[in-house]
Protein backbone atom coordinates (compact mmCIF):
# COMPACT_ATOMS: atom_id res chain seq x y z
CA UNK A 1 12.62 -39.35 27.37
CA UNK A 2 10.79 -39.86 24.50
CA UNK A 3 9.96 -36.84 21.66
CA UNK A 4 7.09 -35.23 20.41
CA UNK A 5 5.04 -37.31 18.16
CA UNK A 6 2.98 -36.16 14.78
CA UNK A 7 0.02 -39.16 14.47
CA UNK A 8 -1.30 -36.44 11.58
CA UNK A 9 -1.01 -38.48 8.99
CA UNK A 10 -2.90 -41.19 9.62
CA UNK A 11 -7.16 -42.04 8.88
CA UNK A 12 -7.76 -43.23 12.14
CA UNK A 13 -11.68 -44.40 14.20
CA UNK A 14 -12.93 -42.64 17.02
CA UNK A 15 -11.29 -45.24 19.77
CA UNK A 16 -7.58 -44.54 17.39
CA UNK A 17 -8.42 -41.07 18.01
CA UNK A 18 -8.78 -41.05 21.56
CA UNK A 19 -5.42 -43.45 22.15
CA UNK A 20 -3.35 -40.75 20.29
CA UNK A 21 -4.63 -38.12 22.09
CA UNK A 22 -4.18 -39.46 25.43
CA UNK A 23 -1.00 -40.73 24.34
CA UNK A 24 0.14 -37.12 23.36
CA UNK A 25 -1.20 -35.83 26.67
CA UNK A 26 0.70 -38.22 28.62
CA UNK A 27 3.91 -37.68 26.64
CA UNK A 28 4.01 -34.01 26.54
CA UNK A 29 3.49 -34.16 30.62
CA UNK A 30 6.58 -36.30 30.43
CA UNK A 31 9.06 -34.29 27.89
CA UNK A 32 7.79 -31.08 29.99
CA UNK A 33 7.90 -32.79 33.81
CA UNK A 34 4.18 -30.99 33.74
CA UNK A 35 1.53 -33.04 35.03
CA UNK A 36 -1.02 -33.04 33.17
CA UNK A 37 -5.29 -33.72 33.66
CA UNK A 38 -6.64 -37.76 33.74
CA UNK A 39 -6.92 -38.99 30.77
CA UNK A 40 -10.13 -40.58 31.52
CA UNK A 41 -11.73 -37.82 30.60
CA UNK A 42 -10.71 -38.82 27.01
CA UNK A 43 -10.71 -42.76 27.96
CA UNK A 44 -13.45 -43.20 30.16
CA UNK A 45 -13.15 -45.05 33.84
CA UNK A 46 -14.03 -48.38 32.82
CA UNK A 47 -12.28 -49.04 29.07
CA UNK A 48 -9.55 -51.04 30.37
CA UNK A 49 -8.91 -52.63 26.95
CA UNK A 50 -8.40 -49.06 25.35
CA UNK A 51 -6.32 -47.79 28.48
CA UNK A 52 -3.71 -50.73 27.91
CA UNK A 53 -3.67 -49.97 23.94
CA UNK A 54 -2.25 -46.27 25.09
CA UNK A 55 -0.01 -47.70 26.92
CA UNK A 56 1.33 -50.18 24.39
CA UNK A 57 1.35 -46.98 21.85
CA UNK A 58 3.56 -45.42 24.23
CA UNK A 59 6.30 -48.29 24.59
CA UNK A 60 6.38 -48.63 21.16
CA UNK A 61 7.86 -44.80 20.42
CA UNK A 62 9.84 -45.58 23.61
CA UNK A 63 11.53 -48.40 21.96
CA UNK A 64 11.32 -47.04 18.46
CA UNK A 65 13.93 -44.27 20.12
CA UNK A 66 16.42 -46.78 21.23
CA UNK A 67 15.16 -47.78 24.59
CA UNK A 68 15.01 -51.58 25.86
CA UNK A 69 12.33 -53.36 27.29
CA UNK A 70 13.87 -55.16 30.38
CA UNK A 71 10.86 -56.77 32.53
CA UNK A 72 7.45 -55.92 33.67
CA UNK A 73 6.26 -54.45 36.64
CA UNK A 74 3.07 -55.20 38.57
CA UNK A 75 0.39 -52.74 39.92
CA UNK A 76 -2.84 -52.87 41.88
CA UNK A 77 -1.65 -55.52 44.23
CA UNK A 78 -2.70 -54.37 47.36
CA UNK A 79 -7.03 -54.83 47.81
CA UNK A 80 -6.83 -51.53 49.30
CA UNK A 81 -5.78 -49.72 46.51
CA UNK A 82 -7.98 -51.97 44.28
CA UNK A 83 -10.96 -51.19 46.17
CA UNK A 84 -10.07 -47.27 45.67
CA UNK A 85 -9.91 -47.83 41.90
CA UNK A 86 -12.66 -49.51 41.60
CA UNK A 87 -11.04 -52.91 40.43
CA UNK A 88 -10.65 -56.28 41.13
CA UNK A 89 -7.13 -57.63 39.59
CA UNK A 90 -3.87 -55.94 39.16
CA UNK A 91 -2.10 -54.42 36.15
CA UNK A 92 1.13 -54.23 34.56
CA UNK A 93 3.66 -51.85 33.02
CA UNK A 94 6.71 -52.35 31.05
CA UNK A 95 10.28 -51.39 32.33
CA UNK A 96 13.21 -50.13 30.72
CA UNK A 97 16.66 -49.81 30.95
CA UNK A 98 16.55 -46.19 31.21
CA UNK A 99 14.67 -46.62 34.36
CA UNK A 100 17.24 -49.01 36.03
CA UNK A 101 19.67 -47.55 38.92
CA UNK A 102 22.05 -48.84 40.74
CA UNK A 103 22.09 -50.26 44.17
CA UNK A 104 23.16 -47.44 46.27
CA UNK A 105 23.36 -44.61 43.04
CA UNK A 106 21.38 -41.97 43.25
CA UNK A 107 18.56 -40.31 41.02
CA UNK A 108 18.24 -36.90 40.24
CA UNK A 109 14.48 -35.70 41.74
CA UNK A 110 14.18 -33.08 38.57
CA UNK A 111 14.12 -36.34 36.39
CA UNK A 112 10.93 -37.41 38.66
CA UNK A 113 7.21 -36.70 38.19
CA UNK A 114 5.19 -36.39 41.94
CA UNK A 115 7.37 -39.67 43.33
CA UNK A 116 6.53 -42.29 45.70
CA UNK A 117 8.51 -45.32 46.89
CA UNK A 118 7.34 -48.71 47.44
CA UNK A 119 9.47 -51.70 48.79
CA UNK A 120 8.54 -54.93 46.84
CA UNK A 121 10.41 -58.48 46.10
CA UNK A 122 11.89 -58.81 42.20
CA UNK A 123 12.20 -61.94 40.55
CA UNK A 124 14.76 -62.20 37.61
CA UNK A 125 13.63 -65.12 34.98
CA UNK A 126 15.84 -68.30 34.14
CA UNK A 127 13.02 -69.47 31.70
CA UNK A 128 10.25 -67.87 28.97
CA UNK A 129 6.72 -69.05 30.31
CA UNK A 130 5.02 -69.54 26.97
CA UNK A 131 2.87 -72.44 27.91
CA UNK A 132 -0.76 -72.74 27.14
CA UNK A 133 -1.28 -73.59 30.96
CA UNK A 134 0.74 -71.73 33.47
CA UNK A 135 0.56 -72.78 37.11
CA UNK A 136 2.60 -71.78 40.13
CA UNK A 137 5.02 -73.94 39.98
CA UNK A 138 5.84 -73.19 36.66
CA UNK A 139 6.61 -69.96 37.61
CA UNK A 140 8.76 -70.44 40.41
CA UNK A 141 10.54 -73.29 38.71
CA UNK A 142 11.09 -70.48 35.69
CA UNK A 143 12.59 -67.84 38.83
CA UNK A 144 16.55 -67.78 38.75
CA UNK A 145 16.39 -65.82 41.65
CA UNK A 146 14.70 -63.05 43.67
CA UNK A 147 16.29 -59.57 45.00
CA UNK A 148 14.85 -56.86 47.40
CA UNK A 149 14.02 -53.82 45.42
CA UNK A 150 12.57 -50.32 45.56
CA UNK A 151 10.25 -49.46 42.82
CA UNK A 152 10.43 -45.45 42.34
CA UNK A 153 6.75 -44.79 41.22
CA UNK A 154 5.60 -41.25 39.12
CA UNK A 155 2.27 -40.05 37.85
CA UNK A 156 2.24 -37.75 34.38
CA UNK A 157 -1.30 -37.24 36.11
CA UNK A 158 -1.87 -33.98 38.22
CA UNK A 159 -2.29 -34.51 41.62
CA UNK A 160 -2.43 -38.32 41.04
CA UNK A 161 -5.97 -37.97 40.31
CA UNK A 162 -5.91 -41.21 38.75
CA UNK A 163 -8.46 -43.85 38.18
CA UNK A 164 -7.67 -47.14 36.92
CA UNK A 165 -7.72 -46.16 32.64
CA UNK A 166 -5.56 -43.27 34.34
CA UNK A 167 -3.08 -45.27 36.05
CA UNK A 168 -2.80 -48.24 33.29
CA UNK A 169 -2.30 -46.16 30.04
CA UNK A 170 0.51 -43.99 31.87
CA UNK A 171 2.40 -47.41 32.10
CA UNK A 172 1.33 -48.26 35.21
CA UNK A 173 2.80 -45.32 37.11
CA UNK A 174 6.44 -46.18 36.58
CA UNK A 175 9.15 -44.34 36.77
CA UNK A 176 12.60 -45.65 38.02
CA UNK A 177 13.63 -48.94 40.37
CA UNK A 178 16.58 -50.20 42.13
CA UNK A 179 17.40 -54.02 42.62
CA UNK A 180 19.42 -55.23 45.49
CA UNK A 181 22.74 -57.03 45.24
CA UNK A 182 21.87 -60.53 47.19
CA UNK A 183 20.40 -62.84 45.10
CA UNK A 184 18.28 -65.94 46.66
CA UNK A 185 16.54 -68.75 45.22
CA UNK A 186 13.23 -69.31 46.11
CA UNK A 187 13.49 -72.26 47.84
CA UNK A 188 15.59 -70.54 50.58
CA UNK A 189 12.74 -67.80 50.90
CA UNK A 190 9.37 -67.76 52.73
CA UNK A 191 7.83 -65.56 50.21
CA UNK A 192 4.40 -64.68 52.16
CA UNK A 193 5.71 -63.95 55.48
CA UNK A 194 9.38 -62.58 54.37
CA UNK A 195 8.88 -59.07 56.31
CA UNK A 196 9.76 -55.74 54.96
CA UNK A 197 10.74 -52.15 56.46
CA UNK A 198 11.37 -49.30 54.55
CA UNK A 199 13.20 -46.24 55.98
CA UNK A 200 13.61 -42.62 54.71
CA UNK A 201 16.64 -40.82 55.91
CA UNK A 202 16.67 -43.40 58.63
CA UNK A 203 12.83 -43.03 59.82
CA UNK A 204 10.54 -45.73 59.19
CA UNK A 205 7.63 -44.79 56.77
CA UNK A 206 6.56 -48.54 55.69
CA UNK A 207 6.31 -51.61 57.18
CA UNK A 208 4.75 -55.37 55.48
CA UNK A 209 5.32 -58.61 54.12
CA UNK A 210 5.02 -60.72 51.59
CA UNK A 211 1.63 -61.66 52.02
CA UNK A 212 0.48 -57.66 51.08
CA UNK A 213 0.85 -58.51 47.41
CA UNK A 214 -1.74 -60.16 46.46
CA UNK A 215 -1.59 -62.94 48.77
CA UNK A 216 2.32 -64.06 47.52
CA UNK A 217 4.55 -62.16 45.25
CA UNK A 218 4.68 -65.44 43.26
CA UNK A 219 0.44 -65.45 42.88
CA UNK A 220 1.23 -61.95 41.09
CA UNK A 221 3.78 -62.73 39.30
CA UNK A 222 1.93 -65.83 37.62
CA UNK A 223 -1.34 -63.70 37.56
CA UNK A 224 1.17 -61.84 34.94
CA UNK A 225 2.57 -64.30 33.34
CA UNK A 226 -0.87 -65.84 32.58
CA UNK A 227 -1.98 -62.59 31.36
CA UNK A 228 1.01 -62.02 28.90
CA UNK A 229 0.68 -65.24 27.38
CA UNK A 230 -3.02 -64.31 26.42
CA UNK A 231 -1.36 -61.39 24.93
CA UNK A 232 1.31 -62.96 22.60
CA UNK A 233 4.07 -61.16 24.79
CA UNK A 234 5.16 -64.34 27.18
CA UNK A 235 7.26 -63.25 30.05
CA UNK A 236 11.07 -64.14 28.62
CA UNK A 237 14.61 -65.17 30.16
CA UNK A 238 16.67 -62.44 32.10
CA UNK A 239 13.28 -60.36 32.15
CA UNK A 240 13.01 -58.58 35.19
CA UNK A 241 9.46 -58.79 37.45
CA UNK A 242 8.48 -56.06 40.30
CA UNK A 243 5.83 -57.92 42.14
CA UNK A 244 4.36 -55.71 43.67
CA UNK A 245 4.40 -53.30 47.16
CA UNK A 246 4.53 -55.00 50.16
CA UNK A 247 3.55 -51.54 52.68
CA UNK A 248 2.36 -48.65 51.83
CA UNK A 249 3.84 -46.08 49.43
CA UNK A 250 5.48 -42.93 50.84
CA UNK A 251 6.57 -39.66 48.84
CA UNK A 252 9.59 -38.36 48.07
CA UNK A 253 11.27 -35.12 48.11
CA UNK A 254 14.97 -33.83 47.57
CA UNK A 255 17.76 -35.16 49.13
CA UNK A 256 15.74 -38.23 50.73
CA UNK A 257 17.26 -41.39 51.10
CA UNK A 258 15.71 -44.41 50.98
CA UNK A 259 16.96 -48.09 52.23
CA UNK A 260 14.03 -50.64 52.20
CA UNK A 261 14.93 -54.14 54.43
CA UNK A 262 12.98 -57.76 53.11
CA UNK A 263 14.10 -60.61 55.12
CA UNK A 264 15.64 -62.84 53.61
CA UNK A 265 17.00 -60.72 51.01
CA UNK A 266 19.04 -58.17 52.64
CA UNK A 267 19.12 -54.33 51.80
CA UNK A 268 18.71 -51.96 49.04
CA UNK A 269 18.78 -48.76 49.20
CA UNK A 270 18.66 -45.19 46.48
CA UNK A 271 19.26 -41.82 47.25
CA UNK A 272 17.45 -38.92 45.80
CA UNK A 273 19.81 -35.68 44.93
């Protein structure tokens, strides 16, 4: 959990001024597990440049405390949800170890923030991607392997009023994932048709396949690697990649338990206490 932070000292411009404030909104709602109102209001809906700056700010103190950055996740990959945002590509957050739990732990709900669950495919890097061209088959040639995972997502955000500046500066709504224990290389997976099912405390709330993200978990994954690279922050060995939801979200309350299915891949599965 990351502390309060005094910005006080510093002579800052008018767009400095509005990343520190939103920052401090979004980390206060954090330390306090008190939502708290869009920061839009302070960003605007359409600064996505300044949105992404917020979140950086944020990862920094996060990693400035002792945390580690592990991967990246990917948002925004289902048209549906672009089309409610008002956008037309995906985003990305960082993850952290903090955020990791086991396959089959559990995950206290009082450390959550409004939670939802999404069932997606995670890829775990043998190779950086640095290169000034990055195609497909880079990517997948740069996958050690792939693992069926739930991503736990949060919003510091009341209400998840969010908007995309909203949704991007509070690191892409992350919160917590689990990653299954069978690992698969690609080549023995059909990545756009794999199927998924996702039960809570043995109902089914989502059903999809690959094909829901963005077309092919691996399109998403090298829409991110191509947009890292642009960045000067190239996707890395061992880094971990959430590719996005292949169904629909579904909330979460005490005591649920979750087990998402991706054929192919095999179980995972989280418990909420």
């Amino acid at each position: 959990m990351l502390k309060n932070a005094d910005f006080s000292y510093f002579v800052i411009t008018l767009e400095e001024q509005s990343i520190i404030q939103a920052a401090q909104l979004l980390i206060q709602a954090e330390k306090n597990k008190m939502a708290t109102e869009p920061v839009r209001r302070i960003l605007g809906t359409k600064n996505i440049e300044t949105a992404y700056k917020v979140q950086h700010l944020i990862s920094q103190l996060r990693l400035d405390q002792g945390a580690q950055r592990i991967g990246s996740k990917i948002g925004l990959t289902s048209t549906a949800v672009q089309q409610q945002l008002g956008v037309d590509q995906p985003d990305y957050g960082s993850l952290f170890n903090d955020m990791q739990v086991r396959d089959g732990g559990s995950l206290p709900f009082a450390e959550l923030m409004q939670p939802k669950a999404e069932a997606e495919i995670a890829f775990v890097l043998s190779k950086d991607l640095h290169q000034e061209e990055i195609t497909e088959d880079m990517v997948a040639n740069s996958i050690d392997y792939a693992v069926a995972a739930i991503e736990i997502v949060g919003s510091r955000v009341r209400d998840w009023d969010i908007r995309i500046t909203d949704t991007i500066a509070d690191n892409a709504s992350a919160s917590h994932f689990v990653l299954g224990q069978h690992r698969v290389e690609l080549s023995n997976l059909d990545l756009i048709n794999a199927k998924m099912s996702m039960t809570k405390n043995g109902e089914v709330v989502s059903q999809g396949e690959g094909s829901a993200c963005l077309g092919s978990p691996l399109i998403a994954t090298t829409w991110l690697a191509r947009t890292m690279k642009s960045l000067g922050q190239p996707l890395k060995q061992g880094d971990i990649i959430l590719s996005g939801a292949l169904g629909p979200m579904c909330g979460i309350e005490k005591a649920d338990r979750l087990r998402a299915e991706i054929e192919g891949l095999g179980q995972v599965s989280i418990e909420i206490t």
